[in-house]
C-alpha atoms as a PDB file:
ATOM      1  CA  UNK A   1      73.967 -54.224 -44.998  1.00  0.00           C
ATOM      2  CA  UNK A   2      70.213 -54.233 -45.941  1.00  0.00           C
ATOM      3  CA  UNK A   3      69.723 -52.523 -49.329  1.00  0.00           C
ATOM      4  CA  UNK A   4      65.867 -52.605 -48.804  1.00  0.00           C
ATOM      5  CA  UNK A   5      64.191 -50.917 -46.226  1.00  0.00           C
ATOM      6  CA  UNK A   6      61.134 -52.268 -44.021  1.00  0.00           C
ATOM      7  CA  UNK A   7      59.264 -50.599 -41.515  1.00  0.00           C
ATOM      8  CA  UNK A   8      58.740 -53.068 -38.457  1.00  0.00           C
ATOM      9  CA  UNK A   9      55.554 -55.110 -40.275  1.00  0.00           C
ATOM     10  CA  UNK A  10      57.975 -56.035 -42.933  1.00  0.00           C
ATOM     11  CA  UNK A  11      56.767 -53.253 -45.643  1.00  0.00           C
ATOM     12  CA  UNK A  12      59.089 -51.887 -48.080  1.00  0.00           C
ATOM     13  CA  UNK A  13      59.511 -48.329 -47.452  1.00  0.00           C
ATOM     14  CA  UNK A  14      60.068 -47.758 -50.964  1.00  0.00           C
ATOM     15  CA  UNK A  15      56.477 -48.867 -52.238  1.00  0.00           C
ATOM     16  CA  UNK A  16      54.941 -47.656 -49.396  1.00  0.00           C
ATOM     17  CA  UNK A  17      56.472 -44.208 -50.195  1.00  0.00           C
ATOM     18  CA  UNK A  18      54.954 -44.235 -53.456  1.00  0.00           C
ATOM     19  CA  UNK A  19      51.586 -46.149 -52.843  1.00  0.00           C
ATOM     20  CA  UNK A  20      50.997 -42.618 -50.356  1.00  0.00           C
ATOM     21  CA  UNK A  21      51.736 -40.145 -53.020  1.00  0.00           C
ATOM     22  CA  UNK A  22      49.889 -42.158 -55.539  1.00  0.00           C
ATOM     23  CA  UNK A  23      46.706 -42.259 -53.173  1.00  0.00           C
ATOM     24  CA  UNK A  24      47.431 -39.313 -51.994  1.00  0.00           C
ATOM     25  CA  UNK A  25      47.241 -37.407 -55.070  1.00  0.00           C
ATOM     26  CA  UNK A  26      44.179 -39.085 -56.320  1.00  0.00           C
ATOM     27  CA  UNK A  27      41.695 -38.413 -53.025  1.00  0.00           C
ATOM     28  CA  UNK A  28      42.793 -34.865 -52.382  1.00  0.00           C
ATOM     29  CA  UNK A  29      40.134 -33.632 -54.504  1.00  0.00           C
ATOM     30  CA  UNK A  30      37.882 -35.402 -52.421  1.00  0.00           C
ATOM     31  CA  UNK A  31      39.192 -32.930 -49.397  1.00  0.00           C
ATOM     32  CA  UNK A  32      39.893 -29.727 -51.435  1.00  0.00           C
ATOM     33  CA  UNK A  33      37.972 -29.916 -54.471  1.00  0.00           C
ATOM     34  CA  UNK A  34      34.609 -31.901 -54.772  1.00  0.00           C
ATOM     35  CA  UNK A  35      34.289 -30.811 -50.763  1.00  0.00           C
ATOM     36  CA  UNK A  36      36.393 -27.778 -48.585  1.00  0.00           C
ATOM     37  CA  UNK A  37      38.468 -29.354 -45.626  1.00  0.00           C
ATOM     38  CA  UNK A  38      37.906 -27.378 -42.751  1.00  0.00           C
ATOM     39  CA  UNK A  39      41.111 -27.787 -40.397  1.00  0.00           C
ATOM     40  CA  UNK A  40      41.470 -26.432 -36.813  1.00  0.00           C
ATOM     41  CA  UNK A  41      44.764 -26.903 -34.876  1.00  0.00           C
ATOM     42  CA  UNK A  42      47.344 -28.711 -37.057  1.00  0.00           C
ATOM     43  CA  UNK A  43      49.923 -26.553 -35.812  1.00  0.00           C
ATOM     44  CA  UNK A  44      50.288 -28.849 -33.247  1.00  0.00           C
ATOM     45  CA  UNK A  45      51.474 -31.746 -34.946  1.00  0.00           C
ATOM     46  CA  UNK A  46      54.606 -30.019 -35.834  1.00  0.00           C
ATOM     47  CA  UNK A  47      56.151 -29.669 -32.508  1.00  0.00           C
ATOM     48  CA  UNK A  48      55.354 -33.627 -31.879  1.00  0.00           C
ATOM     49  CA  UNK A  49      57.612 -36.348 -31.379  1.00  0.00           C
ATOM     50  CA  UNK A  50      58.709 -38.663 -34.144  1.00  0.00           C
ATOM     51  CA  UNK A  51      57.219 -41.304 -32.430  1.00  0.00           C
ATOM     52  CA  UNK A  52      54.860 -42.965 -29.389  1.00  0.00           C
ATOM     53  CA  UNK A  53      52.246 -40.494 -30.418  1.00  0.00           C
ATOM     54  CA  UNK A  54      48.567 -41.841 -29.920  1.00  0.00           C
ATOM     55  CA  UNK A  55      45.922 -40.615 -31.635  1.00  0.00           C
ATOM     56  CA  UNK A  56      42.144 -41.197 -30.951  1.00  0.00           C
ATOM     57  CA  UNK A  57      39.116 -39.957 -33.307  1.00  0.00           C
ATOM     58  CA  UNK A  58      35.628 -40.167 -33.172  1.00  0.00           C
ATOM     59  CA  UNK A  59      34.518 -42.420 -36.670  1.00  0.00           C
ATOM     60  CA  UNK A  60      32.351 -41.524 -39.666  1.00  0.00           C
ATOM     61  CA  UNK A  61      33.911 -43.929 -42.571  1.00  0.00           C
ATOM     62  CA  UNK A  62      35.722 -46.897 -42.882  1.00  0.00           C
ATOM     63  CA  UNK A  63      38.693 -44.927 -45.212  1.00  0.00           C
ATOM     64  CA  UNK A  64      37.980 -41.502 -45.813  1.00  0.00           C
ATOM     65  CA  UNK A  65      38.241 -40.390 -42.198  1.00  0.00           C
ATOM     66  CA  UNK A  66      41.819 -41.612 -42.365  1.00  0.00           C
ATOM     67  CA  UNK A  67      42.960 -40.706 -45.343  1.00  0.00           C
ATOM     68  CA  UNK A  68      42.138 -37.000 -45.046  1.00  0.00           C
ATOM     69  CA  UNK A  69      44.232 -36.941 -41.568  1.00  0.00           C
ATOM     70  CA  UNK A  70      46.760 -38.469 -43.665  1.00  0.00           C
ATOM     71  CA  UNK A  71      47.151 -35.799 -45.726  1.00  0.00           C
ATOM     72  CA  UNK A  72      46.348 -33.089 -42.849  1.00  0.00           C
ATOM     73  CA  UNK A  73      48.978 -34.466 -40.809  1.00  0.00           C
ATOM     74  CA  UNK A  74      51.957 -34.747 -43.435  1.00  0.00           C
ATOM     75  CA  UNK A  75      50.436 -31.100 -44.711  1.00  0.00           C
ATOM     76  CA  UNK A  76      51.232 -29.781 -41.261  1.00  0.00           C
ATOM     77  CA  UNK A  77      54.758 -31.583 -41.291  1.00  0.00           C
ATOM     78  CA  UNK A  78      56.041 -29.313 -44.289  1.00  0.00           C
ATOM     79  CA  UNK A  79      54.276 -26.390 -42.784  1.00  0.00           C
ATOM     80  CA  UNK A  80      51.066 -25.750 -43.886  1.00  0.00           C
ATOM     81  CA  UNK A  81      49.408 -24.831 -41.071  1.00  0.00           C
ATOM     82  CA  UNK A  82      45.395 -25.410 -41.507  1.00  0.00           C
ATOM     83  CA  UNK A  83      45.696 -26.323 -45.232  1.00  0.00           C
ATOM     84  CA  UNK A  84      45.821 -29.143 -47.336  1.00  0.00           C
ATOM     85  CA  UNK A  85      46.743 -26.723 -50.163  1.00  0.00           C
ATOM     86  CA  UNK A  86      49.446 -28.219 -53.239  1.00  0.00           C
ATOM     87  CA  UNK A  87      49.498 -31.934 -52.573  1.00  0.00           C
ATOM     88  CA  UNK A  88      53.276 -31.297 -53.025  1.00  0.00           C
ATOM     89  CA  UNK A  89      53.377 -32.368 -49.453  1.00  0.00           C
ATOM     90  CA  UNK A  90      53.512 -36.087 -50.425  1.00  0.00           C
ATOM     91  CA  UNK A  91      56.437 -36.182 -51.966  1.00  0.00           C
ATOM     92  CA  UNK A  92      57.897 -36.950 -48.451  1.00  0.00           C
ATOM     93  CA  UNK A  93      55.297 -38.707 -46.140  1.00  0.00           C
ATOM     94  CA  UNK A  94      55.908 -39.625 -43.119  1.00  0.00           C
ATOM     95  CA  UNK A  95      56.159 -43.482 -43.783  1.00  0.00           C
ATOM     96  CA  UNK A  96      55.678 -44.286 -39.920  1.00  0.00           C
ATOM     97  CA  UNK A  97      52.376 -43.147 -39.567  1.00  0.00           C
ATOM     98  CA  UNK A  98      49.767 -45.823 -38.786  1.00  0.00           C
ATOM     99  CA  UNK A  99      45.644 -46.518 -38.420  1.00  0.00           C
ATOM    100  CA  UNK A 100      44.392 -49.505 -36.614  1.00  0.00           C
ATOM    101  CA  UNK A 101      41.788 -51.413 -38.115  1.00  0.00           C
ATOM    102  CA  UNK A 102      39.708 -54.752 -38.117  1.00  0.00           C
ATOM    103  CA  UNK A 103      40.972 -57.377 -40.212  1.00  0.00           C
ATOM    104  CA  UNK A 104      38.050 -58.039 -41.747  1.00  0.00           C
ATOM    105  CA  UNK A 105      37.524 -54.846 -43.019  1.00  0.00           C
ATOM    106  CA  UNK A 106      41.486 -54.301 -44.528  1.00  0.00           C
ATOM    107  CA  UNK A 107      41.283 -57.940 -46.177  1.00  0.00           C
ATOM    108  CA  UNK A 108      37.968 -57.445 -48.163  1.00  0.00           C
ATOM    109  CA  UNK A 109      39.479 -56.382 -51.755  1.00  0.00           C
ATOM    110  CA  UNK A 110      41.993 -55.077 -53.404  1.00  0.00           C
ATOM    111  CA  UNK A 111      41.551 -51.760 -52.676  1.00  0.00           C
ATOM    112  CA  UNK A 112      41.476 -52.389 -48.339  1.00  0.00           C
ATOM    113  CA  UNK A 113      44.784 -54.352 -49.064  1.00  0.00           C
ATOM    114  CA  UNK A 114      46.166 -51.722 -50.845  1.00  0.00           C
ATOM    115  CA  UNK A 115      45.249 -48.798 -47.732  1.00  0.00           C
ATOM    116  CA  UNK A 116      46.453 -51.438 -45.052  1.00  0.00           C
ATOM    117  CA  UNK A 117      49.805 -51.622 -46.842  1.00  0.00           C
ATOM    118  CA  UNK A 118      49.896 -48.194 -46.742  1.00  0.00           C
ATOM    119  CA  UNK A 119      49.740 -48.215 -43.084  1.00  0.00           C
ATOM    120  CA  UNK A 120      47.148 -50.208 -41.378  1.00  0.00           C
ATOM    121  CA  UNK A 121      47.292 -52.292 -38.034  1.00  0.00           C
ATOM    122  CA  UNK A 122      45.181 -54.721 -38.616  1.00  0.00           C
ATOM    123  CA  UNK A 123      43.559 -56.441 -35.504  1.00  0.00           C
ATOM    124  CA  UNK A 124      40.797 -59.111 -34.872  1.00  0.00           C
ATOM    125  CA  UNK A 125      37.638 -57.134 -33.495  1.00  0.00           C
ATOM    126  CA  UNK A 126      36.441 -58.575 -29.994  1.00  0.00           C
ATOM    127  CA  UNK A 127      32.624 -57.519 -30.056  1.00  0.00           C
ATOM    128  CA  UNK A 128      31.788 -57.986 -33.904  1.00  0.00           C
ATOM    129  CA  UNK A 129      32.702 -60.257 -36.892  1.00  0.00           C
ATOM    130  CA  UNK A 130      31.473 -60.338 -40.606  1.00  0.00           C
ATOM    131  CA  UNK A 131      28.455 -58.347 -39.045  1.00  0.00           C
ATOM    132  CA  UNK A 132      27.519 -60.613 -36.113  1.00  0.00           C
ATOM    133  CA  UNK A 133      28.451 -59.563 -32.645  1.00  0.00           C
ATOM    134  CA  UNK A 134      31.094 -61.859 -30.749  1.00  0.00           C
ATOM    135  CA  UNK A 135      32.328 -61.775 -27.481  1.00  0.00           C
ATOM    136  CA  UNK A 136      36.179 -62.975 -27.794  1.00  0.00           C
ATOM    137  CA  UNK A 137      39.358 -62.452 -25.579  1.00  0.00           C
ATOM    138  CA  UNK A 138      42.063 -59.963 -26.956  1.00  0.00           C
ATOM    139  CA  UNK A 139      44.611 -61.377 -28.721  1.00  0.00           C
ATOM    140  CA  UNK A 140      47.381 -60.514 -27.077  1.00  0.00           C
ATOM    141  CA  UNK A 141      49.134 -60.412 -30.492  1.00  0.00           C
ATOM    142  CA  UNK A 142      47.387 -57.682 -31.430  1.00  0.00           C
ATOM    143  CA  UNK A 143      48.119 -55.611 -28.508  1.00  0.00           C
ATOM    144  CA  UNK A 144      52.012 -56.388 -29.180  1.00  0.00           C
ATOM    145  CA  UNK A 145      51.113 -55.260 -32.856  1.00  0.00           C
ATOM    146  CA  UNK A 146      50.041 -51.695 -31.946  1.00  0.00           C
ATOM    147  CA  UNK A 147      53.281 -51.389 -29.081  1.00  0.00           C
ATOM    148  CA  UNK A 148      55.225 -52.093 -32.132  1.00  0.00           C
ATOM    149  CA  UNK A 149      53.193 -49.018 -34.354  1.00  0.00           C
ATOM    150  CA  UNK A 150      53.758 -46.628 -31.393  1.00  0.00           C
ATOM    151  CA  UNK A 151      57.487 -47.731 -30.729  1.00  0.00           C
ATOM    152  CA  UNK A 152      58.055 -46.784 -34.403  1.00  0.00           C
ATOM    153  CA  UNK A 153      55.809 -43.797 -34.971  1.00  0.00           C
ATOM    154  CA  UNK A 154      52.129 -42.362 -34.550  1.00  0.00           C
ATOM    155  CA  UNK A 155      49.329 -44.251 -34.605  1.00  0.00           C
ATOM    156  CA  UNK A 156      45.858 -43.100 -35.420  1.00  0.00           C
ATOM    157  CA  UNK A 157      42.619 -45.116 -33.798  1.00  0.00           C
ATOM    158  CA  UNK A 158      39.094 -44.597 -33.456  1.00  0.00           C
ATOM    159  CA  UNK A 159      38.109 -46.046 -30.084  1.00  0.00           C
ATOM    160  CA  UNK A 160      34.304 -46.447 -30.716  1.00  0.00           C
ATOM    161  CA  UNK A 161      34.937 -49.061 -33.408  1.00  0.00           C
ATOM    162  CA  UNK A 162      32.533 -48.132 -34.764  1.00  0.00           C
ATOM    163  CA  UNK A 163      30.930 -45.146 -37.397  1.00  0.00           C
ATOM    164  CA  UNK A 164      27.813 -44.875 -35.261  1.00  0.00           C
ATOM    165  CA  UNK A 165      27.912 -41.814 -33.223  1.00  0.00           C
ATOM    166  CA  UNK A 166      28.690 -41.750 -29.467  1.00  0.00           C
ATOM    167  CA  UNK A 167      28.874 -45.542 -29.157  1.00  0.00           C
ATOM    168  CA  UNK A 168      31.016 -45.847 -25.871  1.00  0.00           C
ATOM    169  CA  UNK A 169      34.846 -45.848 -26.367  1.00  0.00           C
ATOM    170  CA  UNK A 170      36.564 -49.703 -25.712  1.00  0.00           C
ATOM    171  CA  UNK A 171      38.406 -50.429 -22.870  1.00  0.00           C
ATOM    172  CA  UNK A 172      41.107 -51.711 -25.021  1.00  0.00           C
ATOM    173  CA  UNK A 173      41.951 -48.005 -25.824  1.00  0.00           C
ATOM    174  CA  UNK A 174      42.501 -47.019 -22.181  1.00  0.00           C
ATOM    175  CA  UNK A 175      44.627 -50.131 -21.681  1.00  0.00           C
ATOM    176  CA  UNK A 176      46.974 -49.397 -24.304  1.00  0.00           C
ATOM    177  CA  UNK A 177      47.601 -45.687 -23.405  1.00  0.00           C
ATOM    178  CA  UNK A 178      48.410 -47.111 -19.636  1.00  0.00           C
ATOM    179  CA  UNK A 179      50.345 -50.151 -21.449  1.00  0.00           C
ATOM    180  CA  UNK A 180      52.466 -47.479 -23.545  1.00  0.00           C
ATOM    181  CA  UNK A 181      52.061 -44.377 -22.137  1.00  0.00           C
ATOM    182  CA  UNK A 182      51.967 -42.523 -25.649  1.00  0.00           C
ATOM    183  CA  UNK A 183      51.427 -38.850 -25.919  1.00  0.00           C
ATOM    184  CA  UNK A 184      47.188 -38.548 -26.900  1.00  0.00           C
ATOM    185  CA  UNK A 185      45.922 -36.458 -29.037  1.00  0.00           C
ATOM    186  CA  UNK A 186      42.439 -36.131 -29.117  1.00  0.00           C
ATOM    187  CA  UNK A 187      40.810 -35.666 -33.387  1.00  0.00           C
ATOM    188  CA  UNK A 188      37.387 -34.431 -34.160  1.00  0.00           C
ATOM    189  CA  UNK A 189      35.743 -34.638 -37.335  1.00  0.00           C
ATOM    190  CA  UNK A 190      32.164 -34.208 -39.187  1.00  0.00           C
ATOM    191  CA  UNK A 191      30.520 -34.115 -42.750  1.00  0.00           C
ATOM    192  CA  UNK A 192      32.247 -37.232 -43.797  1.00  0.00           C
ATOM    193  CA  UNK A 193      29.172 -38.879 -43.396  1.00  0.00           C
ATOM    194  CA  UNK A 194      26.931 -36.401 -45.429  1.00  0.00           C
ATOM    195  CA  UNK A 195      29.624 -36.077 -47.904  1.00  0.00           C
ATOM    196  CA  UNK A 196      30.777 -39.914 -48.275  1.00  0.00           C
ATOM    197  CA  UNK A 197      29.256 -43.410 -48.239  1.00  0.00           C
ATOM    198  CA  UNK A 198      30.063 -45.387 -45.108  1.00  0.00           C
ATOM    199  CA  UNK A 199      33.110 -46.786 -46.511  1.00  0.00           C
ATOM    200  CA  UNK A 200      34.253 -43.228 -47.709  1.00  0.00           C
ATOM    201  CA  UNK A 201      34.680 -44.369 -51.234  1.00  0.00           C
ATOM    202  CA  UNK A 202      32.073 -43.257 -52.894  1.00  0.00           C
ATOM    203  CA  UNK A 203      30.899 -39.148 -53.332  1.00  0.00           C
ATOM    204  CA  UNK A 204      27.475 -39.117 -51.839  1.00  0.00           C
ATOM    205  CA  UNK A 205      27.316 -35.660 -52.018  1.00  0.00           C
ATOM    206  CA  UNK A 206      29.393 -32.378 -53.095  1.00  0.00           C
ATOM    207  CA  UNK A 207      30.365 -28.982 -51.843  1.00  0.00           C
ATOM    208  CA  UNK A 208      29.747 -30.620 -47.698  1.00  0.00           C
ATOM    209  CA  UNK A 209      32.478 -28.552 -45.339  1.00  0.00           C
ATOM    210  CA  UNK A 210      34.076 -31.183 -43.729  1.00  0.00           C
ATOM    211  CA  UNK A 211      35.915 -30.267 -40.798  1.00  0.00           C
ATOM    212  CA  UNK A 212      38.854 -32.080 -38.974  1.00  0.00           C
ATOM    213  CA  UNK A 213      39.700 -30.082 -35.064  1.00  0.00           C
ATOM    214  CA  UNK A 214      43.284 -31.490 -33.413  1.00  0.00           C
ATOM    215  CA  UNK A 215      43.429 -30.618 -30.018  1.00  0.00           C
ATOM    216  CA  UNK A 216      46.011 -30.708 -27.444  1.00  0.00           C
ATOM    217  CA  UNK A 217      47.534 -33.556 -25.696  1.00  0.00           C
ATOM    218  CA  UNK A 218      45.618 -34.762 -23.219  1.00  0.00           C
ATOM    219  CA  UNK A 219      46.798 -35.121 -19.626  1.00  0.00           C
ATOM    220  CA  UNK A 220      46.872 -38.379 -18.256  1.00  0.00           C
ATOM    221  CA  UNK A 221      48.079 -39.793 -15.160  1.00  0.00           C
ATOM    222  CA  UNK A 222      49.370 -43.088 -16.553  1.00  0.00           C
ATOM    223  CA  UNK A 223      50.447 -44.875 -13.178  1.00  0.00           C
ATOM    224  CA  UNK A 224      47.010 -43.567 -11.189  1.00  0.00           C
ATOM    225  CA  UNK A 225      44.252 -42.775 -13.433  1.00  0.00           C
ATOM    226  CA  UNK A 226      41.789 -46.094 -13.591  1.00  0.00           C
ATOM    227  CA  UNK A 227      40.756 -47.135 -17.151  1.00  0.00           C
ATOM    228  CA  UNK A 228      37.281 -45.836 -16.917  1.00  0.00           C
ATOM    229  CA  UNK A 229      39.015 -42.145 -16.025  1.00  0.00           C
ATOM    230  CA  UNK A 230      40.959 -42.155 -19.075  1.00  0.00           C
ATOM    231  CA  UNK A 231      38.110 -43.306 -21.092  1.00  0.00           C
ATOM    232  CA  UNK A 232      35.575 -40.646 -19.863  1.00  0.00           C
ATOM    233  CA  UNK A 233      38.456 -38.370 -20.950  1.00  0.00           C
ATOM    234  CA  UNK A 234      38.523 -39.205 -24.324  1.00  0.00           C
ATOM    235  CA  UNK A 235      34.821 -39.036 -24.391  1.00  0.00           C
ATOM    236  CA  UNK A 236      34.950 -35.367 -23.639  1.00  0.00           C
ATOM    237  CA  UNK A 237      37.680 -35.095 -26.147  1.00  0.00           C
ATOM    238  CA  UNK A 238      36.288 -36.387 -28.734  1.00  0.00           C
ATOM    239  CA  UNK A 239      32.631 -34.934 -28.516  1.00  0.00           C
ATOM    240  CA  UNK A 240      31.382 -38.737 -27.948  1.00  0.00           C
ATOM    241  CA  UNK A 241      30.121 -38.295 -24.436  1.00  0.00           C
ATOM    242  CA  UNK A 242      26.454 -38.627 -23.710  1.00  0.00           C
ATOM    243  CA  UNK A 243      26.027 -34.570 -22.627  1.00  0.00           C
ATOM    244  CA  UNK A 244      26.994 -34.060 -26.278  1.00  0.00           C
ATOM    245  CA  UNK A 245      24.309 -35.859 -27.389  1.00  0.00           C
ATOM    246  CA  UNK A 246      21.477 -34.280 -25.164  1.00  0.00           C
ATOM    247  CA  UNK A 247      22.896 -30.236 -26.697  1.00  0.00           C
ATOM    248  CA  UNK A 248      22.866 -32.083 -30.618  1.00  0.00           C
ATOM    249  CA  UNK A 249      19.139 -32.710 -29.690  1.00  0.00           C
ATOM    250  CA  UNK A 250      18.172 -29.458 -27.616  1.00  0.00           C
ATOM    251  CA  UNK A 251      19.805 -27.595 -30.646  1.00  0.00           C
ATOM    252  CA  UNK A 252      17.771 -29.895 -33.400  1.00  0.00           C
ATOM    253  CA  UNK A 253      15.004 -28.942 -31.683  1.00  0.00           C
ATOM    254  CA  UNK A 254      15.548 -25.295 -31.980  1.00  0.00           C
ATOM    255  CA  UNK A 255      16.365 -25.192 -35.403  1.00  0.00           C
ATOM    256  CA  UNK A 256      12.863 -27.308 -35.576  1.00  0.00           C
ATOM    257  CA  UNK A 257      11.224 -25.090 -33.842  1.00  0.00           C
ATOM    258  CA  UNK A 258      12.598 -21.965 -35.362  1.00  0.00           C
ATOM    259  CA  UNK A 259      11.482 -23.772 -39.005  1.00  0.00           C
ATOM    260  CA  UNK A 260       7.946 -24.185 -37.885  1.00  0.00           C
ATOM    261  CA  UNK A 261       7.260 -20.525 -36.741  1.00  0.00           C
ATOM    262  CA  UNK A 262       8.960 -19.388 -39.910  1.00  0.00           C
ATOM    263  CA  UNK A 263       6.188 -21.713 -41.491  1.00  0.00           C
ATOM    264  CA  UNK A 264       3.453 -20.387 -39.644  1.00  0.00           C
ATOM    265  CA  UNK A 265       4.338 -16.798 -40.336  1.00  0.00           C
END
């Protein structure tokens, strides 16, 4: 009989447990506090399975985009629907809850180690490393690595791998959801840029609404849909299709416009 428990990475459940509530209590301030959380749909997660749950965000930090869904998401467990409120929450996390990540980016001090232990799948990148753009095959590895994550529980990914706005999604994404066929649940969030640096450690700036919008699962044909279908899916979802980007600028330009006759009056 094993006396210590390990998730399927070979974690102790135990510190992991307590490495959440730690963190956990020291950056909800940073969500309800120094900055208002703005949450839309959480009631969802509740009536989710335990496990083979996928899901895909846009990306505006390296940490603090996962960390507040994190606490949204274990919120909503005990709940609370829309609202972070009394970090109480913690006390039980859900301890199979995952984020993939690069490698590179988990493994570059203490504190990276310490959020990867906390829940990271850490994978080699394909198109970038230490800054430099690659072109490499997919480790195979690391596909097995995130099968493993979903068999166990939910994972959370950010298929533009990258925090510059509507970058197109990887292919990799679509190929897992085919590979696993995990429930997808499409995450949107904004002013974690304006309110964070772009490794979300650091307050840039206080009293930014940041808003986080879970939407329902999205409905795939795993057997028939090709990979670019399911990708120009999760565009959509995730507000990181082109179109978006053509309204963002035909509504800049209104505000700009609206500023300059205010100026001339």
């Amino acid at each position: 009989m094993r006396i210590i428990k390990r998730n399927p990475f070979g974690h102790i459940l135990f510190f992991k447990k307590w490495l959440i509530r730690i963190l956990g209590t020291l950056t909800h301030r940073r969500f309800r506090g120094f900055n208002e959380l703005k949450i839309e749909g959480s009631e969802i997660i509740k009536n989710l399975p335990d496990k083979n749950v996928l899901f895909v965000s846009n990306h505006q930090t390296y940490f603090a985009d996962v960390v507040s869904m994190f606490h949204v998401f274990n919120a909503s467990l005990k709940g609370r629907v829309d609202s972070i409120k009394n970090v109480g929450y913690l006390w039980k996390p859900k301890l199979n809850l995952y984020f993939i990540a690069a490698k590179e980016t988990m493994t570059s001090g203490f504190l990276p180690r310490l959020l990867a232990y906390a829940g990271s799948v850490s994978i080699d990148r394909t198109w970038r490393n230490h800054g430099k753009n690659v072109n490499r095959k997919v480790k195979m590895s690391d596909v097995s690595k995130i099968g493993v994550a979903l068999n166990d529980g939910w994972v959370i990914t950010f298929p533009q791998g990258t925090t510059t706005p509507f970058k197109p999604i990887r292919k990799g994404t679509a190929f897992l959801i085919k590979q696993y066929k995990p429930i997808v649940i499409p995450v949107v969030i904004d002013g974690f840029r304006r309110s964070f640096d772009k490794k979300g450690i650091r307050i840039k700036k206080k009293n930014i609404l940041q808003s986080i919008e879970i939407k329902e699962p999205l409905k795939i044909d795993y057997e028939n849909e090709s990979n670019g279908e399911i990708v120009n899916k999760i565009e959509f979802a995730i507000e990181q299709h082109p179109s978006f980007l053509k309204v963002l600028s035909e509504e800049e330009l209104k505000i700009q416009q609206e500023l300059n006759a205010k100026r001339q009056w």
